[in-house]
N, C-alpha and C. Protein backbone atom coordinates (compact mmCIF):
# COMPACT_ATOMS: atom_id res chain seq x y z
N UNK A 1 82.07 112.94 75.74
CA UNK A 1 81.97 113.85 76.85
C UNK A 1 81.07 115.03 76.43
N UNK A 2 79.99 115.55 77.40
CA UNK A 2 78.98 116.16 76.78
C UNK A 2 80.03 117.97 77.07
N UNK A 3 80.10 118.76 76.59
CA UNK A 3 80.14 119.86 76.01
C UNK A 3 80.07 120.68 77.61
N UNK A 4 79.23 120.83 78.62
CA UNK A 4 79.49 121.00 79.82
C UNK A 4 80.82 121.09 80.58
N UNK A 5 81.12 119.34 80.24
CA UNK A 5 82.40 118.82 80.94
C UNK A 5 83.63 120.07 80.56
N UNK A 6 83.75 120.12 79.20
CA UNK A 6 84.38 121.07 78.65
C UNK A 6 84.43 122.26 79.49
N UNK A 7 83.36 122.88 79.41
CA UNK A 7 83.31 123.80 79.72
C UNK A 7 83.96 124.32 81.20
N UNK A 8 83.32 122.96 81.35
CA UNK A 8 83.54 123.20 83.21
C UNK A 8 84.79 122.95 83.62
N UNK A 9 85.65 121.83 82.59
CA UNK A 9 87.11 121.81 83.15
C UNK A 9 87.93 123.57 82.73
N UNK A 10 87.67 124.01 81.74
CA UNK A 10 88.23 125.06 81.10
C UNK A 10 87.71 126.15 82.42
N UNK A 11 87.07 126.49 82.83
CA UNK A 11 86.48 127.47 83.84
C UNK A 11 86.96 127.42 85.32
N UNK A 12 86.99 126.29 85.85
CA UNK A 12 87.92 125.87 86.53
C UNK A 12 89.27 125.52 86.36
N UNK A 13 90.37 125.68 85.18
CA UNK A 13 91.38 125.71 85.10
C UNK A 13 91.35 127.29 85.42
N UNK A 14 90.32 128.38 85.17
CA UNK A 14 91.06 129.55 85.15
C UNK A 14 90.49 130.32 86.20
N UNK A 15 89.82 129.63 86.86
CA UNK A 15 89.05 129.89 88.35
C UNK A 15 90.70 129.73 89.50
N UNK A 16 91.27 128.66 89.07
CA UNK A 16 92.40 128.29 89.93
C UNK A 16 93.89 129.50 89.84
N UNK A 17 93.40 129.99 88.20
CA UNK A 17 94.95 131.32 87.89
C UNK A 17 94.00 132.36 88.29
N UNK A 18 92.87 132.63 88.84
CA UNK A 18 92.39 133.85 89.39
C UNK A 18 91.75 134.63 88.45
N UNK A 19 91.23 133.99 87.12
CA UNK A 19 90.92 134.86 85.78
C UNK A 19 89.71 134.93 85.35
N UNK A 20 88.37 134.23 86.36
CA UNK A 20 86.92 133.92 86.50
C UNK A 20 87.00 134.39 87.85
N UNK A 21 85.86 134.73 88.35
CA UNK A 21 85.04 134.36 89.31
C UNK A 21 83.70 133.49 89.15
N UNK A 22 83.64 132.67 90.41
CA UNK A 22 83.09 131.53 90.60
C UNK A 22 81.67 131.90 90.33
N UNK A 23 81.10 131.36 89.50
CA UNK A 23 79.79 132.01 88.66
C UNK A 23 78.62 130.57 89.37
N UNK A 24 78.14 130.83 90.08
CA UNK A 24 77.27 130.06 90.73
C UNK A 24 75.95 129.47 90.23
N UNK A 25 75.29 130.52 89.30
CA UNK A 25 74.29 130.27 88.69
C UNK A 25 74.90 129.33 87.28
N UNK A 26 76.09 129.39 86.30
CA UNK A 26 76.52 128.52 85.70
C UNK A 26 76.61 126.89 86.18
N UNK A 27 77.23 127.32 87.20
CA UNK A 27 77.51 125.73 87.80
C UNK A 27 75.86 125.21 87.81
N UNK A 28 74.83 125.67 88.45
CA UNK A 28 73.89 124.86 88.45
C UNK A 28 73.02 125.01 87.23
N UNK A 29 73.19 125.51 85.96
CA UNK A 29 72.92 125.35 84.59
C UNK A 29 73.68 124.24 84.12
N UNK A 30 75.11 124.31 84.79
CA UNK A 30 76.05 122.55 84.32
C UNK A 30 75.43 121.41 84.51
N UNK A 31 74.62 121.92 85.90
CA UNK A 31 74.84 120.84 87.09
C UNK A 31 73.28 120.52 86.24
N UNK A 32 72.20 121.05 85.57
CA UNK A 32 70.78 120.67 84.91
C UNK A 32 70.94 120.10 83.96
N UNK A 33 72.12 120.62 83.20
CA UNK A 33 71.96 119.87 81.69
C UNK A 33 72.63 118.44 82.07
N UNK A 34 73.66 118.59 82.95
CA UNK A 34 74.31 116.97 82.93
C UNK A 34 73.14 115.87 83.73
N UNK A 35 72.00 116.89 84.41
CA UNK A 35 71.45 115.72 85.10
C UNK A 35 70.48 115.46 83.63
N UNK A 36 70.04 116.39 83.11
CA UNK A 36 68.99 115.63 81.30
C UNK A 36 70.01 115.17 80.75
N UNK A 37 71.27 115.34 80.89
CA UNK A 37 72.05 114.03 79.80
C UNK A 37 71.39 112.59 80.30
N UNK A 38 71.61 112.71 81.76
CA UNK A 38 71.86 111.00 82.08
C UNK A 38 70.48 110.72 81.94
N UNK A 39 69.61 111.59 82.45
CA UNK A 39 68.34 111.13 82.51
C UNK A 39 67.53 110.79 80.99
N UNK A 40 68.05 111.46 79.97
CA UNK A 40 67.59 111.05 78.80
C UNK A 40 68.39 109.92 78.39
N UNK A 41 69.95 109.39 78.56
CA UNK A 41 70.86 107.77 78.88
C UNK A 41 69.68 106.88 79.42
N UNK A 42 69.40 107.14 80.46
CA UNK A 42 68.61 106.32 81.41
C UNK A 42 67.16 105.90 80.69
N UNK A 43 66.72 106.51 80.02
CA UNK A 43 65.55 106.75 79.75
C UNK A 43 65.39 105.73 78.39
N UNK A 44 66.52 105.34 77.31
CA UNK A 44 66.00 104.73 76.50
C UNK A 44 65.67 105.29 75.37
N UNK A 45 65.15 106.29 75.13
CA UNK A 45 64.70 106.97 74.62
C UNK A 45 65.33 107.42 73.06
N UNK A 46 65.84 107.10 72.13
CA UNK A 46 66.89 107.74 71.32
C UNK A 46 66.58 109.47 70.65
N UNK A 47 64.66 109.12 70.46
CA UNK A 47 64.46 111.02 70.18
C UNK A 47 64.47 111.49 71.31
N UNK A 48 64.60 111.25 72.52
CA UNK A 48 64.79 112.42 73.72
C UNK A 48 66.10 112.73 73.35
N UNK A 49 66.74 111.85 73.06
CA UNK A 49 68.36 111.61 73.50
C UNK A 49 68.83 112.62 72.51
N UNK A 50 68.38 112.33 71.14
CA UNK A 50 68.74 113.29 70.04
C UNK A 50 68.32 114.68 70.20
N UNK A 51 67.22 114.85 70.99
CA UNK A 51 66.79 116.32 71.18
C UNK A 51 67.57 116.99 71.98
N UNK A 52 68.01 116.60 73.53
CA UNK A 52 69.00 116.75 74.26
C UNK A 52 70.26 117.33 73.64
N UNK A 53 70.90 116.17 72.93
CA UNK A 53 72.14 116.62 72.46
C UNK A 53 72.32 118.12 71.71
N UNK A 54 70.84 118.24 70.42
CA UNK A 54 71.06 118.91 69.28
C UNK A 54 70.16 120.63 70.01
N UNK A 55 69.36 120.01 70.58
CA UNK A 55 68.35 121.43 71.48
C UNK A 55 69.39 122.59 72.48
N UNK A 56 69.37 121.04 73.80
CA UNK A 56 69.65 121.74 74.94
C UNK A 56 71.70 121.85 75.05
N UNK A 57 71.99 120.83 74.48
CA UNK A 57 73.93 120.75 74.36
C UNK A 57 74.13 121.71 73.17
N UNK A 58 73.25 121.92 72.25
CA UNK A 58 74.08 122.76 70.85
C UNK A 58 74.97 121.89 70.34
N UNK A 59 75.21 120.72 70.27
CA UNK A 59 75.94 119.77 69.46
C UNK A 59 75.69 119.89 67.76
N UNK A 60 76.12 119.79 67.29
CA UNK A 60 75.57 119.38 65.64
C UNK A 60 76.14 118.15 65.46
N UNK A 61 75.20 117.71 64.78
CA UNK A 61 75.52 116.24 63.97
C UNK A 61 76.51 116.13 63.20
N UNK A 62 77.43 115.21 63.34
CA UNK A 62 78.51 115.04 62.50
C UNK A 62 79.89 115.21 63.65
N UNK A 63 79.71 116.40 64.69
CA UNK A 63 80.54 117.08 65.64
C UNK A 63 81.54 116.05 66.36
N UNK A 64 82.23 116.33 66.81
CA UNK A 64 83.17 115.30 67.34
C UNK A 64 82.31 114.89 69.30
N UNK A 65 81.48 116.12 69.17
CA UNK A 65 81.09 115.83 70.91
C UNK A 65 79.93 114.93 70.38
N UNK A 66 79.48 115.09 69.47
CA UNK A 66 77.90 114.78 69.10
C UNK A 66 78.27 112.98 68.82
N UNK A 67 79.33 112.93 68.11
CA UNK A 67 79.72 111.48 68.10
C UNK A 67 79.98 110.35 69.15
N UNK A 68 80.94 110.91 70.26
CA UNK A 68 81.21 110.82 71.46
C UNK A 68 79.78 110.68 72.34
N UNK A 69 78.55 111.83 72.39
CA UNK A 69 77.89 111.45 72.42
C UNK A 69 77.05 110.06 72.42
N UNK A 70 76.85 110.03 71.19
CA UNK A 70 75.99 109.17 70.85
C UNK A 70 77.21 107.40 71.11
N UNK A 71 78.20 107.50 71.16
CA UNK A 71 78.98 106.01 71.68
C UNK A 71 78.90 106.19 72.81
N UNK A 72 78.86 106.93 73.79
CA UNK A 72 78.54 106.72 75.04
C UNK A 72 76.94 106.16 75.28
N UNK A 73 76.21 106.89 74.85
CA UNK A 73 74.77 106.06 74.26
C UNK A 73 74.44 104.75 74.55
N UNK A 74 75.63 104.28 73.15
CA UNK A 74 75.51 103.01 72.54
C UNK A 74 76.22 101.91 73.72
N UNK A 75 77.32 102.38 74.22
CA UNK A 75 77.80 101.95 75.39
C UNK A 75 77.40 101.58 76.38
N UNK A 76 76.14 102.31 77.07
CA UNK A 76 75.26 102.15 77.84
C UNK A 76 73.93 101.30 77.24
N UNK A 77 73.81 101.21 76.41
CA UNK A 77 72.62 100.64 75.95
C UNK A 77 73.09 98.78 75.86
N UNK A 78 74.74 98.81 75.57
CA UNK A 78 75.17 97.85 75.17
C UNK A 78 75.39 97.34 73.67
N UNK A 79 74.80 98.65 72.52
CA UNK A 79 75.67 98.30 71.58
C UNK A 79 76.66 98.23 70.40
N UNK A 80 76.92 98.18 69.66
CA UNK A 80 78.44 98.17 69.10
C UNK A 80 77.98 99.08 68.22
């Protein structure tokens, strides 16, 4: 799960106890990076894919998202 998701469930758990306000320009910074996740998925690509993660997500290698990452990847690509 890319690092977004995170974010975005945690922000909206506290959007719902009244402890955020609804930050509009975030959501569509969510809403950019998750569309270059898929689009670099889609793409084939493994150095887009790695740039994505380590550039625009802030993942580090080794990371538990960065791992997750990259099996979702492999998942989509089809392999083990």
């Amino acid at each position: 799960m890319p690092k977004e998701d995170d974010i975005r469930d945690v922000r909206s758990e506290q959007e719902q106890r009244g402890k955020r306000p609804i930050d509009a320009e975030e959501k569509k910074r969510i809403a950019r990076l998750r569309e270059k996740f898929y689009d670099a998925m889609r793409s084939g690509n493994e150095k887009r894919f790695e740039e994505l993660l380590t550039r625009d997500l802030e993942q580090k290698p080794g990371s538990e998202q960065y791992v997750r990452s990259w099996q979702a990847w492999k998942k989509y690509h089809g392999e083990r």
